[in-house]
Protein backbone atom coordinates (compact mmCIF):
# COMPACT_ATOMS: atom_id res chain seq x y z
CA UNK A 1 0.00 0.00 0.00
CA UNK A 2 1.05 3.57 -1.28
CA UNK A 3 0.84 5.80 2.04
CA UNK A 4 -1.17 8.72 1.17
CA UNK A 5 0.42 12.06 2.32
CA UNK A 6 -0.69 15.25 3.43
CA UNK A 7 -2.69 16.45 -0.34
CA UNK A 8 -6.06 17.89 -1.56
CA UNK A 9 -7.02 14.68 -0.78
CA UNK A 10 -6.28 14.47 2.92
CA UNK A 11 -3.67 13.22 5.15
CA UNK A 12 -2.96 9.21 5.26
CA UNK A 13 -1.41 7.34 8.27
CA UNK A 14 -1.68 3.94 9.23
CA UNK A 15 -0.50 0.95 11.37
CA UNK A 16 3.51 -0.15 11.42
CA UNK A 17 2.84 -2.98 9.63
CA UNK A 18 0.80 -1.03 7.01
CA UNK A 19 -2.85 -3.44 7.41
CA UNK A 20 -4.74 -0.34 9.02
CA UNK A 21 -4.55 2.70 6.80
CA UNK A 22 -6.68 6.09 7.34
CA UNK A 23 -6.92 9.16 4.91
CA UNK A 24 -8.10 12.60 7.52
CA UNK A 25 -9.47 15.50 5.46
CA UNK A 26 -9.61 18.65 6.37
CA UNK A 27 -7.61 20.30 9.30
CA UNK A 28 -7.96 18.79 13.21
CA UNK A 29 -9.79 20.79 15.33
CA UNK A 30 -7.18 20.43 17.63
CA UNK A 31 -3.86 18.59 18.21
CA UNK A 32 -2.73 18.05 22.06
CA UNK A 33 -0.28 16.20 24.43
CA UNK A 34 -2.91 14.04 26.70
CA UNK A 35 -1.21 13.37 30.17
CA UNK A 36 -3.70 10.66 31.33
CA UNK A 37 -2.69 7.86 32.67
CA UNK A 38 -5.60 5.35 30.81
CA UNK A 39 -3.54 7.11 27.47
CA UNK A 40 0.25 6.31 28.59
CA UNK A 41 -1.05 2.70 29.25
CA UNK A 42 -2.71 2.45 26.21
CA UNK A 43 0.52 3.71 24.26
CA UNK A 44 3.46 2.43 26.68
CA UNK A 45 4.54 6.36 26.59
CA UNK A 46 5.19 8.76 28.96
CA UNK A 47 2.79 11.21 27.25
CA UNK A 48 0.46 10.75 24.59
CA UNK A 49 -0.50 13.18 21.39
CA UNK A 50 -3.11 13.04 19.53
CA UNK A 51 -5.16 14.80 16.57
CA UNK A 52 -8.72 15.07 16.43
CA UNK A 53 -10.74 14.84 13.38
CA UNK A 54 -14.57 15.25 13.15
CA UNK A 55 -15.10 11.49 12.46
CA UNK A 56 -16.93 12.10 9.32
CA UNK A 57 -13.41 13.30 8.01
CA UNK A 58 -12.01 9.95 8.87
CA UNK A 59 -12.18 7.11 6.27
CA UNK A 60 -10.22 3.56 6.67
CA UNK A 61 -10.10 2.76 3.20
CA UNK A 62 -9.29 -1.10 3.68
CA UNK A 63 -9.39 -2.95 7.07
CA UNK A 64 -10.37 -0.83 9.84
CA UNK A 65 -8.94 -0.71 13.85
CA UNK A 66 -10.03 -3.54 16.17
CA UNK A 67 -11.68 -1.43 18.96
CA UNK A 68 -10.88 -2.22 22.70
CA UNK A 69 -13.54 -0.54 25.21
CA UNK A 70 -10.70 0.44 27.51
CA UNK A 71 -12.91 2.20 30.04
CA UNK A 72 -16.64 3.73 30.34
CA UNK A 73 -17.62 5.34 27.56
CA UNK A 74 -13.96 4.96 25.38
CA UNK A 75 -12.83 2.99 22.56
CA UNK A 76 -9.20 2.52 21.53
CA UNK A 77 -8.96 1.37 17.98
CA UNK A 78 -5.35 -0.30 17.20
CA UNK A 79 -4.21 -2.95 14.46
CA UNK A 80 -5.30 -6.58 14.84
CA UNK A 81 -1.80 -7.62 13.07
CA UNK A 82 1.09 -5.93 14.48
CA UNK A 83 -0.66 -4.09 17.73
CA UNK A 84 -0.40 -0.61 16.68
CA UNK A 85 -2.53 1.54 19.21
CA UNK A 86 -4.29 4.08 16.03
CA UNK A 87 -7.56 5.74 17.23
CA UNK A 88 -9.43 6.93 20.60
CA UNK A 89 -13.05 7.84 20.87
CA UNK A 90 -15.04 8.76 23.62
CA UNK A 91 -18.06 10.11 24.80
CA UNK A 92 -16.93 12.92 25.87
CA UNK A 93 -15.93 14.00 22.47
CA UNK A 94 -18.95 12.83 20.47
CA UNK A 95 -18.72 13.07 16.82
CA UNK A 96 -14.92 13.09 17.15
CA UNK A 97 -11.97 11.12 16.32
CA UNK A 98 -9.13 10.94 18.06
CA UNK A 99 -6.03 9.77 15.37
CA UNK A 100 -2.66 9.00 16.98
CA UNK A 101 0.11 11.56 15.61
CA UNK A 102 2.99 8.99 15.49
CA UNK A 103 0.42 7.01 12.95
CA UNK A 104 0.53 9.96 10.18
CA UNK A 105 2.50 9.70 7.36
CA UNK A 106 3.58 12.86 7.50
CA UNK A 107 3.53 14.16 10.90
CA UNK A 108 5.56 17.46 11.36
CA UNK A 109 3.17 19.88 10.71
CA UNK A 110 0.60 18.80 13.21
CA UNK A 111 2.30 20.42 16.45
CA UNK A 112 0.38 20.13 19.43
CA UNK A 113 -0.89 23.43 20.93
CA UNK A 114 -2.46 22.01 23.94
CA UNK A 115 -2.34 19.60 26.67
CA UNK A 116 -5.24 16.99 28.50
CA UNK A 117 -5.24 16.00 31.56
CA UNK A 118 -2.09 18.22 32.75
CA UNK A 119 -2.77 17.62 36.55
CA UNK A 120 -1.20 14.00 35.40
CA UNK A 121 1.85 14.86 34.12
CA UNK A 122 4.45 13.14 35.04
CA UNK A 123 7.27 14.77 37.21
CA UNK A 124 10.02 14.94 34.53
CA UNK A 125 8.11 15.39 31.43
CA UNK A 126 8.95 18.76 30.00
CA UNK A 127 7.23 20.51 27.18
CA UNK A 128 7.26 23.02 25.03
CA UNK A 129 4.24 24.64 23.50
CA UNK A 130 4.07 27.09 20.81
């Protein structure tokens, strides 16, 4: 599979293993570091960052994510093949789509402005917003 960059046509990402791909369109209506501790275990990171779409603007042309309910009310979509943790929603955030930014093709322009869930930072993580 030909990963789709960031074009008229929207932005492509996918899974490491390449099963799982997405095409966003349109720009997020936000991109953020989430501090949360459901996210780092979900991710095996100290912080998380994320994108989120209006899920309309989200397509998985071919095989979608497995979803895991990981808590009340949130869904954690990630690659039945090679593991690949992809997508959160939640009801929090309904009509949203939560798209992992390590999973883009073509990442660097989607800097996060914000953070989630800062009260759970851990002690040594140190960041920089714009």
């Amino acid at each position: 599979m030909v990963p789709v960059a960031c074009t008229d046509a929207g932005r492509g990402g996918g899974c490491r293993c390449g099963a799982v791909r997405f095409v966003a369109t349109g720009r997020p209506n936000w991109v953020a570091w989430c501090h949360c501790e459901s996210c780092r275990r979900a991710t095996g990171a100290p912080v998380a960052a994320y994108a989120g779409f209006p899920a309309d603007a989200v397509r998985f042309p071919a095989e979608p994510p497995i979803e895991f309910a990981s808590s009340p009310g949130v869904r954690r979509g990630f690659c039945s093949r090679c593991g690949s943790p992809l997508t959160f929603t939640g009801e929090r955030w309904p009509g949203e789509i939560h798209l992992h930014l390590g999973s883009f093709d073509d990442p660097a322009d989607l800097v996060p402005t914000t953070e989630a869930y800062a009260e759970e930072r851990l002690p040594w993580v140190h960041l920089s917003l714009p």
